[in-house]
C-alpha atoms as a PDB file:
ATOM      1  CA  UNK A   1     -86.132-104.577  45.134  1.00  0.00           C
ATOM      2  CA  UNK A   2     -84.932-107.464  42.625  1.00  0.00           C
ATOM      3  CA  UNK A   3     -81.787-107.456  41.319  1.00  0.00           C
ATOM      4  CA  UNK A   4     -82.658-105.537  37.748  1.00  0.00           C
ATOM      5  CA  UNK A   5     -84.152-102.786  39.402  1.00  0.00           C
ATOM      6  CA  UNK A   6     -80.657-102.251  41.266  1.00  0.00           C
ATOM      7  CA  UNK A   7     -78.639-102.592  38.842  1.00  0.00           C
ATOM      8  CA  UNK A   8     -80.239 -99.763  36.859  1.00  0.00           C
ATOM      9  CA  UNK A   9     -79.101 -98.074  39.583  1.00  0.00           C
ATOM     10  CA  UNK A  10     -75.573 -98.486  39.510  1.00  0.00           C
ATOM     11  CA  UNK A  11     -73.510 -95.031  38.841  1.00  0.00           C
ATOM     12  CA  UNK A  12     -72.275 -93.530  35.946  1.00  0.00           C
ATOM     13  CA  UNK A  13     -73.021 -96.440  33.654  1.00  0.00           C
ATOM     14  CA  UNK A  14     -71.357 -96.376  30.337  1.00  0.00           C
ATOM     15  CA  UNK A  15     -73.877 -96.848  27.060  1.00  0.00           C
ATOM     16  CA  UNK A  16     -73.017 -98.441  24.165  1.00  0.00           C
ATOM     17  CA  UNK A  17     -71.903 -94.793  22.703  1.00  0.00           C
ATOM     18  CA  UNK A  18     -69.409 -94.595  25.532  1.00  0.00           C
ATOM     19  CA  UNK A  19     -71.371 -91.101  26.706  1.00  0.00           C
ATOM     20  CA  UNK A  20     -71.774 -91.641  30.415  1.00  0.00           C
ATOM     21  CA  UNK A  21     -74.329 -90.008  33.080  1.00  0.00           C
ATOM     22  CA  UNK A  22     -72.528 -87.633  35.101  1.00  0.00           C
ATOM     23  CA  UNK A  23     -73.913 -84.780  36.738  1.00  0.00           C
ATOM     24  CA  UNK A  24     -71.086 -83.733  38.980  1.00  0.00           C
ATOM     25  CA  UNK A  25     -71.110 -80.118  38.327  1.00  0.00           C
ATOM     26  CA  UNK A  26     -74.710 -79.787  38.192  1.00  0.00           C
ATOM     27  CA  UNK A  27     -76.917 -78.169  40.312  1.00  0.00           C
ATOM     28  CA  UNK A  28     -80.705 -79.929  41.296  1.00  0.00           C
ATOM     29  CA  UNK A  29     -84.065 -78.975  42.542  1.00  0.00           C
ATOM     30  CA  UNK A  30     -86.518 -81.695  43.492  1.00  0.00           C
ATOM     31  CA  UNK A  31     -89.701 -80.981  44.354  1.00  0.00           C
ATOM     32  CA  UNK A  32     -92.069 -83.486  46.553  1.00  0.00           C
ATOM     33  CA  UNK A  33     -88.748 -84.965  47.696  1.00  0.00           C
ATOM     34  CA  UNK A  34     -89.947 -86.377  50.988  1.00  0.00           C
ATOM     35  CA  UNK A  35     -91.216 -89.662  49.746  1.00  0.00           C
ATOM     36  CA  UNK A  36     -92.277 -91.626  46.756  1.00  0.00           C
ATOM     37  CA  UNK A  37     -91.164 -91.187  42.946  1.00  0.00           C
ATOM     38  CA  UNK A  38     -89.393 -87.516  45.029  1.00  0.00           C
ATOM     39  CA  UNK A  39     -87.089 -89.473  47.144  1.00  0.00           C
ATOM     40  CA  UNK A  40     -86.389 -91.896  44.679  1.00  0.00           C
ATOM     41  CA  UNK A  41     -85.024 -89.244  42.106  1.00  0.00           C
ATOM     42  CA  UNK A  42     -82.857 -87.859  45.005  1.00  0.00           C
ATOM     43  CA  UNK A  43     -80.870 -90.947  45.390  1.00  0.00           C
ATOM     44  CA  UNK A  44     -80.658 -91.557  41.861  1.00  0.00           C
ATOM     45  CA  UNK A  45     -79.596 -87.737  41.473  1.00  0.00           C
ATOM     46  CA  UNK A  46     -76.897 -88.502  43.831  1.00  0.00           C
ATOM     47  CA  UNK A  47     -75.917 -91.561  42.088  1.00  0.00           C
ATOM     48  CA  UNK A  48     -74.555 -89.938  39.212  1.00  0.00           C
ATOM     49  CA  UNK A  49     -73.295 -86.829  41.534  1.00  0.00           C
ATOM     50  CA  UNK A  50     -75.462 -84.009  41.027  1.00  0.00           C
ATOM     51  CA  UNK A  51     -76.219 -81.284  44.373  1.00  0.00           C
ATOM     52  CA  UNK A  52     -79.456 -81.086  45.434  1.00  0.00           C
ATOM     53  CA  UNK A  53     -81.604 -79.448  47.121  1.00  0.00           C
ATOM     54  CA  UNK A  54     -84.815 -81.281  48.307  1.00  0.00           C
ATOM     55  CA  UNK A  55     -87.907 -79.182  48.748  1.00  0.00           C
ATOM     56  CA  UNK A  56     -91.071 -80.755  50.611  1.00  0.00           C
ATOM     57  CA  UNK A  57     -93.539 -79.549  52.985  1.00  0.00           C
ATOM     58  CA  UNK A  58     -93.090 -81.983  55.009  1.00  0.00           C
ATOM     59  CA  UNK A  59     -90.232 -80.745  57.445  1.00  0.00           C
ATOM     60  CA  UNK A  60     -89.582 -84.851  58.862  1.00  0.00           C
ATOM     61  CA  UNK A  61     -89.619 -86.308  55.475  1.00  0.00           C
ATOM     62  CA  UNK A  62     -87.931 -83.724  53.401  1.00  0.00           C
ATOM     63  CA  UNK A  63     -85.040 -84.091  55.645  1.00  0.00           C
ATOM     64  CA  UNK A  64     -84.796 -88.136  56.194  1.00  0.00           C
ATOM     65  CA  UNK A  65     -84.647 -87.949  52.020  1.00  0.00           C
ATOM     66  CA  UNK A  66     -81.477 -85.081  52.618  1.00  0.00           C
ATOM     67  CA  UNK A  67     -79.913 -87.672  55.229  1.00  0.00           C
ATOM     68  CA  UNK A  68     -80.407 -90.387  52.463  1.00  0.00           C
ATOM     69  CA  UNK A  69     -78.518 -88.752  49.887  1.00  0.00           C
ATOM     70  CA  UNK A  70     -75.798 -87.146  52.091  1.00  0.00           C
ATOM     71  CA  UNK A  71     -75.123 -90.791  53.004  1.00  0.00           C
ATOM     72  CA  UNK A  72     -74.337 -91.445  49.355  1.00  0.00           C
ATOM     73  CA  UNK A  73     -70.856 -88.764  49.706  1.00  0.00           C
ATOM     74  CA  UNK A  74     -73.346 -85.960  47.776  1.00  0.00           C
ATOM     75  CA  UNK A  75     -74.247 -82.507  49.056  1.00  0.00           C
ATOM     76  CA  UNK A  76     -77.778 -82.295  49.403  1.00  0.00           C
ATOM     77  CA  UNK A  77     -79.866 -79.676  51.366  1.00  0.00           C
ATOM     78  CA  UNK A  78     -83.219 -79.655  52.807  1.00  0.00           C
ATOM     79  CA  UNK A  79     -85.707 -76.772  52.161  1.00  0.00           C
ATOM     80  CA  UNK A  80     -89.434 -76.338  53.630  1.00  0.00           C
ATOM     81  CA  UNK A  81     -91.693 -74.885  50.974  1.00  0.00           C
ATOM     82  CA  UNK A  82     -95.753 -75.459  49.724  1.00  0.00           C
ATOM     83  CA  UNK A  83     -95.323 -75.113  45.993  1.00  0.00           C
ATOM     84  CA  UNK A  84     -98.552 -73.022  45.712  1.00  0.00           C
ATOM     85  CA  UNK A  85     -97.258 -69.840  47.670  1.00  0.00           C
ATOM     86  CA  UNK A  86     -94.930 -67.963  44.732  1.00  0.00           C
ATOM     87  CA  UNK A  87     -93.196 -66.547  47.392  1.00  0.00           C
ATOM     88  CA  UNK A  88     -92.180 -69.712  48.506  1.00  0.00           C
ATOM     89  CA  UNK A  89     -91.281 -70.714  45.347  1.00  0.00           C
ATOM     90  CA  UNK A  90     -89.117 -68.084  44.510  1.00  0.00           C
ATOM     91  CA  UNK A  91     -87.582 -68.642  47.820  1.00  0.00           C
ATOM     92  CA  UNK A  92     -86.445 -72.447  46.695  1.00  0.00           C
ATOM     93  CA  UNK A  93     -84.915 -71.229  44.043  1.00  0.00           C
ATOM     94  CA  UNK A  94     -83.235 -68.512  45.603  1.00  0.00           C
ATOM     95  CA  UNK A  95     -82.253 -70.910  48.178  1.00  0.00           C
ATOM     96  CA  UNK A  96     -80.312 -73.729  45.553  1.00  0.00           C
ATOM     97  CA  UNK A  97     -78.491 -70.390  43.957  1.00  0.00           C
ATOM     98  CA  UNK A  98     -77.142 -69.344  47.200  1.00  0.00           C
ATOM     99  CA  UNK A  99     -75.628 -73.163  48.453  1.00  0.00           C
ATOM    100  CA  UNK A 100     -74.249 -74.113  45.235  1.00  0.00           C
ATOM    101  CA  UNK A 101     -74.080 -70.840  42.953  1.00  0.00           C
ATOM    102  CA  UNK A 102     -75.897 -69.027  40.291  1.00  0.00           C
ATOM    103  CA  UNK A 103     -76.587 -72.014  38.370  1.00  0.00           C
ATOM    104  CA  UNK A 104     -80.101 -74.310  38.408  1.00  0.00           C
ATOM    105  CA  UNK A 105     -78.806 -77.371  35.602  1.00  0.00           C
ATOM    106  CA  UNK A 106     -82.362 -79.871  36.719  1.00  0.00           C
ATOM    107  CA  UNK A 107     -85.702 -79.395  37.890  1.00  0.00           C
ATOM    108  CA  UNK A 108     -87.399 -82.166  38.811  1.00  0.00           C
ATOM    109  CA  UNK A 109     -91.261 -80.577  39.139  1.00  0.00           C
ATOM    110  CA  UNK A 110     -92.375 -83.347  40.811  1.00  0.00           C
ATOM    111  CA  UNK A 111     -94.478 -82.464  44.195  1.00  0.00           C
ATOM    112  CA  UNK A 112     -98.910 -83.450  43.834  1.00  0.00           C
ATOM    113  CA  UNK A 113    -101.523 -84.604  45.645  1.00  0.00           C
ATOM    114  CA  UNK A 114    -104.174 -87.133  44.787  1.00  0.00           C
ATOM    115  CA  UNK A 115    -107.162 -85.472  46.241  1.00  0.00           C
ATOM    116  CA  UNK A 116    -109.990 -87.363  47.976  1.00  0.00           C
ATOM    117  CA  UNK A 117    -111.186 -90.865  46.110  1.00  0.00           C
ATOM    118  CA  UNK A 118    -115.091 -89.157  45.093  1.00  0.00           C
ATOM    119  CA  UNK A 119    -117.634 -89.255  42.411  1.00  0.00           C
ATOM    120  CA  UNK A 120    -117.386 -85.480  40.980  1.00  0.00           C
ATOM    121  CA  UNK A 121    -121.391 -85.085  42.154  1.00  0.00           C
ATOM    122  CA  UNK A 122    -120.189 -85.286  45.399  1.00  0.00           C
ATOM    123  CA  UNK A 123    -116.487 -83.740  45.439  1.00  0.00           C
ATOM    124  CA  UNK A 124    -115.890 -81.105  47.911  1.00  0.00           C
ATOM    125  CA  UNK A 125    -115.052 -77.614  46.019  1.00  0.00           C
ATOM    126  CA  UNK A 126    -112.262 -77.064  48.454  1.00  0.00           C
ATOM    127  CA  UNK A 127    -110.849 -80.009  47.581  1.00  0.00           C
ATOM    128  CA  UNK A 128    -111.072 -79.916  44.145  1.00  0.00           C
ATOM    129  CA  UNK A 129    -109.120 -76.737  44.309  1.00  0.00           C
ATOM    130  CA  UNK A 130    -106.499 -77.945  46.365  1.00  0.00           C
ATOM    131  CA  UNK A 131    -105.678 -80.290  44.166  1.00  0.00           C
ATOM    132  CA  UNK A 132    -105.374 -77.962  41.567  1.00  0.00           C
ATOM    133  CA  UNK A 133    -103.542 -75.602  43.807  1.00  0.00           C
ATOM    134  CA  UNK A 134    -100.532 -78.415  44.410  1.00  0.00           C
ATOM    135  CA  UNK A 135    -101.114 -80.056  41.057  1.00  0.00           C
ATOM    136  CA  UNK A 136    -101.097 -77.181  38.785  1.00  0.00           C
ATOM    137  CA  UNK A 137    -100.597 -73.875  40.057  1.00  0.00           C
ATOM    138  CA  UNK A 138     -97.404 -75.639  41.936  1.00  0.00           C
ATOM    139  CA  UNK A 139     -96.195 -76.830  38.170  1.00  0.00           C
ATOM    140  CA  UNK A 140     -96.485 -73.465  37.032  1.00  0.00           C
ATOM    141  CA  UNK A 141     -94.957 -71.439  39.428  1.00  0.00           C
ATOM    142  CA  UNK A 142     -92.004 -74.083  39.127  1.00  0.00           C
ATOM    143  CA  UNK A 143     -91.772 -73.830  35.926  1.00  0.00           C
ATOM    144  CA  UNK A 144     -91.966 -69.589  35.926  1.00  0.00           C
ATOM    145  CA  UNK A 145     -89.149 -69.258  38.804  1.00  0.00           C
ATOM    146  CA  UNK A 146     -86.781 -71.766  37.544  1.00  0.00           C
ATOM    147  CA  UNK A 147     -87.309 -71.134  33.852  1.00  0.00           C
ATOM    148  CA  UNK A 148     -86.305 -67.916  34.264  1.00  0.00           C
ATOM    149  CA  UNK A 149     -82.979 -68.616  35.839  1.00  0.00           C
ATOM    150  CA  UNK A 150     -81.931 -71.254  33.328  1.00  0.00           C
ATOM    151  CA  UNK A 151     -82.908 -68.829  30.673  1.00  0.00           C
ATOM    152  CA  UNK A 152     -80.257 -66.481  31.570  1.00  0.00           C
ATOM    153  CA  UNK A 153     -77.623 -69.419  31.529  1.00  0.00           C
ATOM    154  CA  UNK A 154     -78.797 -70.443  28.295  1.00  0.00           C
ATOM    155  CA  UNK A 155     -78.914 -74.014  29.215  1.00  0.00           C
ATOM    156  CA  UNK A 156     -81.476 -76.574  31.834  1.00  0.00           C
ATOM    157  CA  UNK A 157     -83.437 -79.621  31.697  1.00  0.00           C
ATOM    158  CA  UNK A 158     -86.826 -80.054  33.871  1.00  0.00           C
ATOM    159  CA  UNK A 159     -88.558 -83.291  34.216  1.00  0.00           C
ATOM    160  CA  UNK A 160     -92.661 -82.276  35.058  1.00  0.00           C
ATOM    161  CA  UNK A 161     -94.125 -85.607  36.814  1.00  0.00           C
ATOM    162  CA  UNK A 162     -97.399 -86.220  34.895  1.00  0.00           C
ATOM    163  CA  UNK A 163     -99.258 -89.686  35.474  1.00  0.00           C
ATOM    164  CA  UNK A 164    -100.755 -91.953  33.205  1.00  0.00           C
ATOM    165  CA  UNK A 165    -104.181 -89.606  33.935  1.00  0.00           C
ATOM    166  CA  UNK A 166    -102.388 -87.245  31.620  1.00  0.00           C
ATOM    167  CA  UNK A 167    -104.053 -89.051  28.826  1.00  0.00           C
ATOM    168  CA  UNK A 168    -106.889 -91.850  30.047  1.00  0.00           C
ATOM    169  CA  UNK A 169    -109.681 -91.107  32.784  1.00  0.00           C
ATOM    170  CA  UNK A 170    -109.963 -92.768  35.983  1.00  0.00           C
ATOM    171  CA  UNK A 171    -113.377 -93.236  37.891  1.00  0.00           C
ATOM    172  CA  UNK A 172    -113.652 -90.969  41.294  1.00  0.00           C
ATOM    173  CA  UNK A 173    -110.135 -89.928  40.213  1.00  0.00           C
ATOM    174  CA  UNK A 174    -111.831 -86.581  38.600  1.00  0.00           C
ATOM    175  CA  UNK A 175    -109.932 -83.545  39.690  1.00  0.00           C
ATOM    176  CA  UNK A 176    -106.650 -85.640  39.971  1.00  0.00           C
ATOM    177  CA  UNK A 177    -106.990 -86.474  36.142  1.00  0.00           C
ATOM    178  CA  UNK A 178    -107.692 -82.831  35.231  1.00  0.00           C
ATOM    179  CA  UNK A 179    -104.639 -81.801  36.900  1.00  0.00           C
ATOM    180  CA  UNK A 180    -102.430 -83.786  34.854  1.00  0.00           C
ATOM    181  CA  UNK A 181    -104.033 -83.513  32.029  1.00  0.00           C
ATOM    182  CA  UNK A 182    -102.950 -79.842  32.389  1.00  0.00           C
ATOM    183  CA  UNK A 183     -99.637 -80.766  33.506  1.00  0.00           C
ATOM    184  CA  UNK A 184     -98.855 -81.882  30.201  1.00  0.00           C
ATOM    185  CA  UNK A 185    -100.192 -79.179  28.768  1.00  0.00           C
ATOM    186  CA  UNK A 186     -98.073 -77.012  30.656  1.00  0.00           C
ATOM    187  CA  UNK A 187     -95.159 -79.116  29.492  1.00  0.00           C
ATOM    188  CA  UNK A 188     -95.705 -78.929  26.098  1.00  0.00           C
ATOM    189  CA  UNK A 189     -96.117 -74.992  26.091  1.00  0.00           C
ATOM    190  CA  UNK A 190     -93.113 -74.228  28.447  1.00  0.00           C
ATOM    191  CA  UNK A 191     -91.075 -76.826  25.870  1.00  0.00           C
ATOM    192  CA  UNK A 192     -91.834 -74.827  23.148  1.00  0.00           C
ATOM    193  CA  UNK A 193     -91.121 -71.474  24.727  1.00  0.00           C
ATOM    194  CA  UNK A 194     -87.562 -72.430  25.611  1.00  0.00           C
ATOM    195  CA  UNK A 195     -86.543 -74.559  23.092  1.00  0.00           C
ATOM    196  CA  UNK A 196     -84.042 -72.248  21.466  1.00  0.00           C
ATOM    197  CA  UNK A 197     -82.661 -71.343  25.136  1.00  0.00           C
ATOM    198  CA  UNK A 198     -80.657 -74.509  25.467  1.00  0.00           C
ATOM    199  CA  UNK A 199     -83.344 -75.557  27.875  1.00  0.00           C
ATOM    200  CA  UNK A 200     -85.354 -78.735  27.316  1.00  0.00           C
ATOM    201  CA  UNK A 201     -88.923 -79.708  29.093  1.00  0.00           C
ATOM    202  CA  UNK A 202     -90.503 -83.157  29.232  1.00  0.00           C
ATOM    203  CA  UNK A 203     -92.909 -84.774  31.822  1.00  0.00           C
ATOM    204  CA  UNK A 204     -93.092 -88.245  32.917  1.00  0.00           C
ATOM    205  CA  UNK A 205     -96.638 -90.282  33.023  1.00  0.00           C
ATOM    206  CA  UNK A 206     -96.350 -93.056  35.256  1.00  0.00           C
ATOM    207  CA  UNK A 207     -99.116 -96.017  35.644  1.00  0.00           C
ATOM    208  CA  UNK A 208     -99.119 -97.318  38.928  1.00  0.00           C
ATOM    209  CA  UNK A 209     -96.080 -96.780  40.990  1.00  0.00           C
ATOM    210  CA  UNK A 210     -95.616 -98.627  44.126  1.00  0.00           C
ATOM    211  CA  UNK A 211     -95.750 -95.612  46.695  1.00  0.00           C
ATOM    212  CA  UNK A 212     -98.034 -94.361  49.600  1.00  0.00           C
ATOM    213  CA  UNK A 213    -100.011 -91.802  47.484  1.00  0.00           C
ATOM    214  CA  UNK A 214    -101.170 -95.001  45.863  1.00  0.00           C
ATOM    215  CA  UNK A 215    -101.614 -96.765  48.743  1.00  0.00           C
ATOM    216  CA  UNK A 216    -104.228 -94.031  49.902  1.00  0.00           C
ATOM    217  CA  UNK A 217    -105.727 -94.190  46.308  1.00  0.00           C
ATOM    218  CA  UNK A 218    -106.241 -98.107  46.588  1.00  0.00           C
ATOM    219  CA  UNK A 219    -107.562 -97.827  49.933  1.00  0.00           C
ATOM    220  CA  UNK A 220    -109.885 -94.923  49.691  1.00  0.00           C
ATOM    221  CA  UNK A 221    -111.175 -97.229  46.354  1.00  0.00           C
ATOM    222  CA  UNK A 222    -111.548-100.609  48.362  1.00  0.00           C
ATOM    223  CA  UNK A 223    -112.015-100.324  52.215  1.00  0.00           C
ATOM    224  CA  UNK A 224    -110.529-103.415  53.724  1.00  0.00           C
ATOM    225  CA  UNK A 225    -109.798-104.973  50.406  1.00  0.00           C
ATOM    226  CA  UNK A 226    -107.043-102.690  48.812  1.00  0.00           C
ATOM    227  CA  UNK A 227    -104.862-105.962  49.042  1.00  0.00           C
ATOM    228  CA  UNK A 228    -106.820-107.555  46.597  1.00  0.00           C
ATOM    229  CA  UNK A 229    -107.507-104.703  44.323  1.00  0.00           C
ATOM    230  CA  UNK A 230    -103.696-104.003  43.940  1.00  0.00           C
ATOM    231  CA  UNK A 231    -103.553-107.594  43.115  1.00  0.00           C
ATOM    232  CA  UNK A 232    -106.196-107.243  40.396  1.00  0.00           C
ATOM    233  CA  UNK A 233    -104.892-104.041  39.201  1.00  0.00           C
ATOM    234  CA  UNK A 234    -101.206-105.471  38.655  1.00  0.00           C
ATOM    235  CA  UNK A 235    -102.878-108.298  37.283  1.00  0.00           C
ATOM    236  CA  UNK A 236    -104.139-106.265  34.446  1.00  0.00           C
ATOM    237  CA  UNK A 237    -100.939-104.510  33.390  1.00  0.00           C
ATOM    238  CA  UNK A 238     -98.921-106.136  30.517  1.00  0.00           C
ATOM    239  CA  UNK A 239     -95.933-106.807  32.254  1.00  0.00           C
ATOM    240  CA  UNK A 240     -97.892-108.036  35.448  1.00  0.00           C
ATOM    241  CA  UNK A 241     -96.637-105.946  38.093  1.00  0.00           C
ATOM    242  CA  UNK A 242     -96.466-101.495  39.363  1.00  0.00           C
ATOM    243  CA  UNK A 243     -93.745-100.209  38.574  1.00  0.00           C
ATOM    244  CA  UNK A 244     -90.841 -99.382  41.118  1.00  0.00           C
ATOM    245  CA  UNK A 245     -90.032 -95.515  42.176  1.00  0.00           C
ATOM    246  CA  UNK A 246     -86.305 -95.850  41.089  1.00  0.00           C
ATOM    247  CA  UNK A 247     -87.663 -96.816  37.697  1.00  0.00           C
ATOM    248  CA  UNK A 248     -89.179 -93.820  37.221  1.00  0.00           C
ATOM    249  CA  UNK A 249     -86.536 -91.635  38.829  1.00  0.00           C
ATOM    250  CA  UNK A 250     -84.165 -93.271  36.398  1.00  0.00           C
ATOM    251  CA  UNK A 251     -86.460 -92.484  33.383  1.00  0.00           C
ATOM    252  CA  UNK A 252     -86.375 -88.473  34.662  1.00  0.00           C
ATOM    253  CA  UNK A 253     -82.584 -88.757  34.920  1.00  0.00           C
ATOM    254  CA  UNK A 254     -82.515 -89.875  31.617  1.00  0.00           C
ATOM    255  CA  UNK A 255     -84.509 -87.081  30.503  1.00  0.00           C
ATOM    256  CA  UNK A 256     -82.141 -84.748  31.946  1.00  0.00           C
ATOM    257  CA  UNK A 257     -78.726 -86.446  30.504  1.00  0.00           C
ATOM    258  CA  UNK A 258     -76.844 -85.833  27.137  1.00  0.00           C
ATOM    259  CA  UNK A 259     -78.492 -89.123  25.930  1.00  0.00           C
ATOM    260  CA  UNK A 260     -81.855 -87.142  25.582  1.00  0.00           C
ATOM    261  CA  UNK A 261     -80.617 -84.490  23.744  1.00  0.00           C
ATOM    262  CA  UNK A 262     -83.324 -83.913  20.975  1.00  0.00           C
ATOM    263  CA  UNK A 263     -86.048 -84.886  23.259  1.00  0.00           C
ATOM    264  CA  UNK A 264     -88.368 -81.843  24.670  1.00  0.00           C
ATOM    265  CA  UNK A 265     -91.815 -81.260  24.871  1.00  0.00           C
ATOM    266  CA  UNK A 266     -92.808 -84.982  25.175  1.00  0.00           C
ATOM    267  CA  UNK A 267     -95.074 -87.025  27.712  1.00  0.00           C
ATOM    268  CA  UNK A 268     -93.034 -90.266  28.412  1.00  0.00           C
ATOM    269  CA  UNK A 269     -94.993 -93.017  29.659  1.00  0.00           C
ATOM    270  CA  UNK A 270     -93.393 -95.625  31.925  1.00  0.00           C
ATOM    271  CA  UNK A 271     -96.644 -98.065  32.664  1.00  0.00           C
ATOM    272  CA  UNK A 272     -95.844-101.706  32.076  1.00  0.00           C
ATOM    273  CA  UNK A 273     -97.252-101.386  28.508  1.00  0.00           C
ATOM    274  CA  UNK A 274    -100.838-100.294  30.171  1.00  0.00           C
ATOM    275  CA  UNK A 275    -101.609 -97.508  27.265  1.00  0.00           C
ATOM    276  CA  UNK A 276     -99.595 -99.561  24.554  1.00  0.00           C
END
């Protein structure tokens, strides 16, 4: 990580307004916390002091990311959940109200799947509705559980993780691209709902972020050459390189903080200046 990238991360910096980013009272919920752009927001959750409870299917991941952020003095709790059973949604939520009180202050809606790396003539239909399963009934069912509890505090912000396939296609990318196409939609619908609740929606789109889940993309795409097509790819983003995970978390804290007050409803692309 270069040095820029870490100092971004450095806690409770003070803006030029003298506001600064401190969560300490707040309560979190991050879903897809076991790796990736999930674990990132974690640790940058726990760099300005929020709790937070880190919800991933993924039993081994979900809690190494727990470890990581109890190591930074914060409480953070592990909880096992698949994002498409409502049950088990409600149950996360249920869960973050019992550890740290009646309260839900974030939502970082962040847990998806790529799918398989197919033309759509020959996608599997089980597939395609798996992804759509993680990737957009998993959105919604965040959004309906936790929505509802912020409602009745009058007060919440939740950070939806889009992609940059929220607004462009991408070739054998097909059911992936649908899903966050709707992802936005869902964001811009929920944002309007609340917006007189004190409660404030927003998504981020990444371009390409440098994590596993694009690591399988690249090499599903190029068998024994992914190497080459991430250097082409990177090649052909403005700023010349993917972006970092703790970028993006930092953009979704942001979202969440006092500095992005009148800002709901919105798709926020982070992408090098790839869509520009």
């Amino acid at each position: 990580m270069n040095a820029n990238i870490a100092h971004r991360r450095e806690r409770n910096e003070t803006g030029r307004s003298g506001m600064k980013v401190d969560f300490s009272d707040q309560v979190a919920i991050v879903t897809g916390a076991g790796g990736g752009i999930g674990r990132a927001v974690c640790l940058a959750l726990a760099d300005v002091g929020a709790r937070v409870l880190a919800v991933d299917l993924s039993q081994d991941q979900g809690q190494a990311t727990a470890a990581q952020v109890r190591e930074r003095g914060v409480d953070c709790h592990f909880h096992a959940a698949d994002v498409t059973d409502e049950a088990q949604v409600a149950g996360y939520v249920e869960r973050a109200q019992k550890l740290f009180g009646p309260r839900v202050d974030i939502f970082m809606n962040n847990a998806g799947w790529q799918g398989l790396v197919l033309p759509l003539v020959d996608y599997p239909l089980e597939q395609f509705e798996r992804v759509m399963a993680i990737n957009v009934r998993g959105v919604f069912l965040g959004l309906k559980h936790v929505l509802a509890a912020m409602k009745k505090q009058s007060s919440g912000a939740v950070v939806n993780t889009a992609s940059l396939g929220s607004y462009i296609g991408t070739r054998n990318l097909g059911p992936y691209t649908a899903s966050k196409h709707a992802v936005l939609g869902l964001t811009k619908t929920a944002a309007l709902e609340v917006a007189r609740r004190g409660i404030r929606v927003n998504a981020v789109c990444p371009g390409p972020v440098d994590t596993p889940m694009l690591r399988d993309i690249e090499s599903a795409q190029a068998p024994g050459g992914s190497e080459s097509l991430r250097e082409k790819r990177a090649a052909s983003i403005p700023d010349g390189r993917y972006a970092d995970p703790a970028e993006v978390a930092n953009l979704m804290v942001y979202l969440c903080s006092p500095w992005a007050s009148h800002i709901t409803g919105q798709g926020m692309q982070i992408n090098g200046g790839s869509n520009a």
